[in-house]
N, C-alpha and C. Protein backbone atom coordinates (compact mmCIF):
# COMPACT_ATOMS: atom_id res chain seq x y z
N UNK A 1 133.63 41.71 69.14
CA UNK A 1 134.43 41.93 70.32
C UNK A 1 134.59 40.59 71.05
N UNK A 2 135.99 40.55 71.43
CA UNK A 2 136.42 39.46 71.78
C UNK A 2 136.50 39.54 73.67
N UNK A 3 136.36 38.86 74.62
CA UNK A 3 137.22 38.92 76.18
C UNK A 3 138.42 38.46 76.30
N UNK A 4 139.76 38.69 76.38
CA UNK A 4 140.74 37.27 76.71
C UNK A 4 141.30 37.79 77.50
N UNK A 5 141.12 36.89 79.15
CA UNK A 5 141.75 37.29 80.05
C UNK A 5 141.56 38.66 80.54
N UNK A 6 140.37 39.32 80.46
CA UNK A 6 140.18 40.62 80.98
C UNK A 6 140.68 41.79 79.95
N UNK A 7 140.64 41.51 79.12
CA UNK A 7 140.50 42.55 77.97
C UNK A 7 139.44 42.28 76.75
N UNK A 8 139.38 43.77 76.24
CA UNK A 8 138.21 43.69 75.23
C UNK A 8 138.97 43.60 73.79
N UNK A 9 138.70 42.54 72.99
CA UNK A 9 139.56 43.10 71.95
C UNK A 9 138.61 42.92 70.67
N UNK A 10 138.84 43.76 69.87
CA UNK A 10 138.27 44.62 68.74
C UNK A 10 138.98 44.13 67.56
N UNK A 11 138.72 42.72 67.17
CA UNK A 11 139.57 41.86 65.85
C UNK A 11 139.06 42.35 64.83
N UNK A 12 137.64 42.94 64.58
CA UNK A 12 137.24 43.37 63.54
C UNK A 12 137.92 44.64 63.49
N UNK A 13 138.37 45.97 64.34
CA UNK A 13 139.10 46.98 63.92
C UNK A 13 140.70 46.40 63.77
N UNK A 14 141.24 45.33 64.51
CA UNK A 14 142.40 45.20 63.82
C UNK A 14 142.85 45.05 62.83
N UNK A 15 141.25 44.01 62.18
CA UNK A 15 141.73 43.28 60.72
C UNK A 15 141.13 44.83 59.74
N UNK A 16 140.46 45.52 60.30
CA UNK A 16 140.15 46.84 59.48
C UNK A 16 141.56 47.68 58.91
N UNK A 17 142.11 47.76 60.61
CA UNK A 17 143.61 48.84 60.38
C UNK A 17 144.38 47.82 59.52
N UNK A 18 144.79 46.50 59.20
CA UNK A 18 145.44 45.99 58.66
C UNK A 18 145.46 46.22 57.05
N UNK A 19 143.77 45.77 57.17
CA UNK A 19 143.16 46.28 55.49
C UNK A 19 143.90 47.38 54.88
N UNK A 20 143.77 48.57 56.05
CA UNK A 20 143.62 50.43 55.43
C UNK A 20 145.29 50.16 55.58
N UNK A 21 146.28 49.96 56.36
CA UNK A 21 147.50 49.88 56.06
C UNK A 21 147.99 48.89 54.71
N UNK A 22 147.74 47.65 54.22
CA UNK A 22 147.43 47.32 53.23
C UNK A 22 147.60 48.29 51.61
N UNK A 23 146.31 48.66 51.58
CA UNK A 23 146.25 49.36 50.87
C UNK A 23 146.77 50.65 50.70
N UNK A 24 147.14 51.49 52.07
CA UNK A 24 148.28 52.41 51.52
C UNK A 24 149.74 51.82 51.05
N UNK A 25 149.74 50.26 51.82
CA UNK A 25 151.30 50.27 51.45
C UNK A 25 151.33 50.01 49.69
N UNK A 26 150.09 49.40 49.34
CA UNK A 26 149.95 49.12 47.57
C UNK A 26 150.21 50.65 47.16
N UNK A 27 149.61 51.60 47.56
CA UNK A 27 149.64 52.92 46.93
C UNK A 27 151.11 53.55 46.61
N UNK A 28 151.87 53.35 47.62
CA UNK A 28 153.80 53.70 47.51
C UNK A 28 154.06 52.59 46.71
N UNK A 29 153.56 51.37 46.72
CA UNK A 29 154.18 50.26 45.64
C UNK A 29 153.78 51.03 44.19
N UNK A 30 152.84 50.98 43.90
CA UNK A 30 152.05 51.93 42.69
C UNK A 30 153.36 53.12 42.76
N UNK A 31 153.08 54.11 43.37
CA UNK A 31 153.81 55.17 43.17
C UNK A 31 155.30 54.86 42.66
N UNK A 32 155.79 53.85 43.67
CA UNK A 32 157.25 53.65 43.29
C UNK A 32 157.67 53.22 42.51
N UNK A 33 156.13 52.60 41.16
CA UNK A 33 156.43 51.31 40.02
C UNK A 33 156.16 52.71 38.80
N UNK A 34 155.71 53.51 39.10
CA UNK A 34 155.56 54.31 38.07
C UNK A 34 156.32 55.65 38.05
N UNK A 35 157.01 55.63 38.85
CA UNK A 35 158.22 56.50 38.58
C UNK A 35 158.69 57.23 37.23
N UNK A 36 158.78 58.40 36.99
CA UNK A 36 159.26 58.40 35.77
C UNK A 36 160.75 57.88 35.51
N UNK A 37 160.90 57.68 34.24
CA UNK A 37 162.65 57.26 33.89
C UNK A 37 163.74 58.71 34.53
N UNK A 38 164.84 58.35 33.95
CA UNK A 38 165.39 59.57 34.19
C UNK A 38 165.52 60.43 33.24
N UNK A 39 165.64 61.41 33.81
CA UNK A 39 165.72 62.71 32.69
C UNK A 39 167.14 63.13 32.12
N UNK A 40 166.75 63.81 31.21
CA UNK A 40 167.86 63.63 30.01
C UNK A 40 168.00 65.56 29.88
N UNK A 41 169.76 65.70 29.57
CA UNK A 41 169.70 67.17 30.03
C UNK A 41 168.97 68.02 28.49
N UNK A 42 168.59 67.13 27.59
CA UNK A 42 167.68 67.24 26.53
C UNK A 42 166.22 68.03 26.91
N UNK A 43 165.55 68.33 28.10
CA UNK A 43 164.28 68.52 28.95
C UNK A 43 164.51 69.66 29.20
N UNK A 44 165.87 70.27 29.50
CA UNK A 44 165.97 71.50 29.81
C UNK A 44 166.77 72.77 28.68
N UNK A 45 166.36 72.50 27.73
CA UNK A 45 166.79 72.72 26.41
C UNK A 45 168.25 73.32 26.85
N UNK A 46 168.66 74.50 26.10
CA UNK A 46 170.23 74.94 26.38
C UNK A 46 170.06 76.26 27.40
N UNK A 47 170.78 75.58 28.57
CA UNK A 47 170.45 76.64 29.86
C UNK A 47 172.04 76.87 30.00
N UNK A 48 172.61 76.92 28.77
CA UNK A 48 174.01 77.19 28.91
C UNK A 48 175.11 76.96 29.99
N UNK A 49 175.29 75.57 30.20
CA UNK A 49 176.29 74.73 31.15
C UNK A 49 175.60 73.89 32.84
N UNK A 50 174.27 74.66 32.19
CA UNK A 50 173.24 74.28 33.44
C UNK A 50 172.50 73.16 33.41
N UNK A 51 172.07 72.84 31.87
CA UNK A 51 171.06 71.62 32.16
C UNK A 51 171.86 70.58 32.25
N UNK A 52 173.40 70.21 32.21
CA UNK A 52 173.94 69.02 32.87
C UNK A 52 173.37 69.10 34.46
N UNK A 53 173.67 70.02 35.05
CA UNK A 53 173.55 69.96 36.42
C UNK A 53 172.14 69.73 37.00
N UNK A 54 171.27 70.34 36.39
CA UNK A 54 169.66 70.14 36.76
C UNK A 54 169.38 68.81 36.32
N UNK A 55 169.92 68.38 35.53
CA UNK A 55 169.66 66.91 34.94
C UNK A 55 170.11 66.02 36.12
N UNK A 56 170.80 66.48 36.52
CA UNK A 56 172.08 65.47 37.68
C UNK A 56 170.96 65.61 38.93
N UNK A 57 170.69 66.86 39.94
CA UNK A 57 169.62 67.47 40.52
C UNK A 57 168.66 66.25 40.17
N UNK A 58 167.87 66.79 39.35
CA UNK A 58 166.85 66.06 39.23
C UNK A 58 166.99 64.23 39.48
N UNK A 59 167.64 64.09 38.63
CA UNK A 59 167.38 62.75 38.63
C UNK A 59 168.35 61.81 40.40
N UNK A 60 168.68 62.65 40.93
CA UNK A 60 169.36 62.78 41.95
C UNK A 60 167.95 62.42 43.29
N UNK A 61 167.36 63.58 42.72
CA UNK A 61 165.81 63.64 43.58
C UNK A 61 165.15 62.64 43.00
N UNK A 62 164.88 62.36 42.40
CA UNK A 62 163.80 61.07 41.99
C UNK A 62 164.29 60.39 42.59
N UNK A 63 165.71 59.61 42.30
CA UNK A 63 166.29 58.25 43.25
C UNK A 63 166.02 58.80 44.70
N UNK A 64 166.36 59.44 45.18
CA UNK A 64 165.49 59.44 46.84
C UNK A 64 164.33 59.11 46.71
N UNK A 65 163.40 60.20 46.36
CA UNK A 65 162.07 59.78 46.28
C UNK A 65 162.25 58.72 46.03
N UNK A 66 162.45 57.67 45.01
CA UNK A 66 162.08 56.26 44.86
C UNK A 66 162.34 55.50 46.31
N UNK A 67 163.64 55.14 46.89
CA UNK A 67 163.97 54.71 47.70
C UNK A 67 163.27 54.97 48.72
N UNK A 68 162.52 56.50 49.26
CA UNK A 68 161.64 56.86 50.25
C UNK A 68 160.73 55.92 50.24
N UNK A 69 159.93 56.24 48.96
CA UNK A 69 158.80 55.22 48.42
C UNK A 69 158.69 54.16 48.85
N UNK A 70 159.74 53.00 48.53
CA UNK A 70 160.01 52.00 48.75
C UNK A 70 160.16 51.59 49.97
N UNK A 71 160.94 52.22 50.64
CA UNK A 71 160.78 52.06 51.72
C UNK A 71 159.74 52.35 52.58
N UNK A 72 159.23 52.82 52.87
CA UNK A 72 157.69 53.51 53.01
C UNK A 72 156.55 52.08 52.83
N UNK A 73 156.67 51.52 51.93
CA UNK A 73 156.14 50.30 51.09
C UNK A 73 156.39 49.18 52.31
N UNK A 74 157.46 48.99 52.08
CA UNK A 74 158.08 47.81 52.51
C UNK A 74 157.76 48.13 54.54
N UNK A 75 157.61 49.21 54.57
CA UNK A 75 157.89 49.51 56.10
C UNK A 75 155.87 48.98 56.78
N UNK A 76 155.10 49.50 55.79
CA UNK A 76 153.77 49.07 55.67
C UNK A 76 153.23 47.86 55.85
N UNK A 77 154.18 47.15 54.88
CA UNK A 77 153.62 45.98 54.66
C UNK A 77 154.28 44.98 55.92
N UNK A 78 155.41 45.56 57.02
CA UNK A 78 155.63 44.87 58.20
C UNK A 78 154.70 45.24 58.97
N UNK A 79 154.47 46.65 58.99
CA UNK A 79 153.09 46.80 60.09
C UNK A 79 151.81 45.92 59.64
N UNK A 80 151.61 45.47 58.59
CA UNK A 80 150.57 44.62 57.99
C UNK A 80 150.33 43.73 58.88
N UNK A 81 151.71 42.91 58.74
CA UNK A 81 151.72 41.50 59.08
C UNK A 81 152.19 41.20 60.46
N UNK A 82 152.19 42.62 61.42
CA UNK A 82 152.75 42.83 62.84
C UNK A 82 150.91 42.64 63.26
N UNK A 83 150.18 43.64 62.42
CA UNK A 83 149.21 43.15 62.97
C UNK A 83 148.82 41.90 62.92
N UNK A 84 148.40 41.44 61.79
CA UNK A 84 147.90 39.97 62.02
C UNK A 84 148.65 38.96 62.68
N UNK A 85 149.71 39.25 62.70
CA UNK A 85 150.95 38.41 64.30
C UNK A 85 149.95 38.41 65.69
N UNK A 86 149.58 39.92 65.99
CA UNK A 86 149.18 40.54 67.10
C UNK A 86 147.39 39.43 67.25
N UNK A 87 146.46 39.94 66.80
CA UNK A 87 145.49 39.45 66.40
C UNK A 87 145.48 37.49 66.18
N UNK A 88 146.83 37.38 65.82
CA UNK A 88 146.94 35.49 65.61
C UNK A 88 147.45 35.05 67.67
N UNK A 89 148.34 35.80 67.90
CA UNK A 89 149.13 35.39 68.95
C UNK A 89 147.50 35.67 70.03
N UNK A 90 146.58 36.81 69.83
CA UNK A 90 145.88 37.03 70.87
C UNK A 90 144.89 35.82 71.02
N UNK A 91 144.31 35.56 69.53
CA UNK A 91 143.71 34.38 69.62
C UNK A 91 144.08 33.13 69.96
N UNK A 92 145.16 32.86 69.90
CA UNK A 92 145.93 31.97 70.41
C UNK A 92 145.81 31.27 71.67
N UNK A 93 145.94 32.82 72.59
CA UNK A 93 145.86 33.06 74.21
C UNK A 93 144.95 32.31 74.83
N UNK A 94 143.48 32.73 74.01
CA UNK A 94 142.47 32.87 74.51
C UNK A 94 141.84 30.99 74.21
N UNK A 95 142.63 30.03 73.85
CA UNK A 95 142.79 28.64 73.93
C UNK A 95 142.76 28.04 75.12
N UNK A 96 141.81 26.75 75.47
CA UNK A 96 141.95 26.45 76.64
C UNK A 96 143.34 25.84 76.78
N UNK A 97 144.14 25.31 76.10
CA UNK A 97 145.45 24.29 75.77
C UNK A 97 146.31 25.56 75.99
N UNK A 98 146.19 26.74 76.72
CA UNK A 98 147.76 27.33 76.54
C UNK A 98 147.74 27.74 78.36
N UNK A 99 148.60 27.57 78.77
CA UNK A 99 148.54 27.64 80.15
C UNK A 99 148.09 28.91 80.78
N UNK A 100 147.63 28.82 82.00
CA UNK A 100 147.63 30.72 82.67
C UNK A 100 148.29 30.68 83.49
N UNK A 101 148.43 32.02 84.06
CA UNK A 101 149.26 32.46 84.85
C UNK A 101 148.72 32.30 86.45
N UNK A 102 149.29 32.36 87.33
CA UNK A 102 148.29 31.95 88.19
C UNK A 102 148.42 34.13 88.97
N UNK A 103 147.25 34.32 89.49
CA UNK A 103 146.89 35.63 89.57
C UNK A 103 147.12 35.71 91.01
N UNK A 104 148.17 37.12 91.29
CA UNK A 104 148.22 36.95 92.80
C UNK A 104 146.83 37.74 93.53
């Protein structure tokens, strides 16, 4: 635990939440790298004029899901590095070389 300027700050739980966000955002990377291919209306043997369409369906839904994924990923890995922004800029503060404010 840190003081700067009248606050308590907790760098070891920041750099913790950074970690645990981290590693979920690897988990949607994972998820989104192993995707299956697309499906082939071959999967749904002869559903008589249907497995074009479930084929279409399906592989319709996967590309969302992927893109969710991905995004999801990518959205993680800014909160990652928002924290360690947060955590760099606080330490920063707490420098005798950065000016204060004067307190009314």
């Amino acid at each position: 635990m840190t003081h700067v300027a009248g606050l308590e700050i907790y760098f070891d739980a920041l750099e913790d939440c950074a970690t645990k966000v981290k590693g979920v955002a690897n988990q949607f990377k994972s998820a989104a790298d192993e995707a299956p291919a697309s499906v082939g209306a071959s999967c749904f043997g002869g559903l008589e004029g249907f497995s074009d369409k479930l084929t279409k369906a399906v592989n319709d839904l996967e590309a969302k899901i992927d893109a969710e994924t991905r995004h999801a990923q990518q959205n993680l890995t800014k909160v990652e590095a928002a924290i360690h922004q947060v955590v760099g800029n606080i330490r920063r503060t707490d420098r005798p070389d950065v000016p204060r404010t004067e307190q009314a």
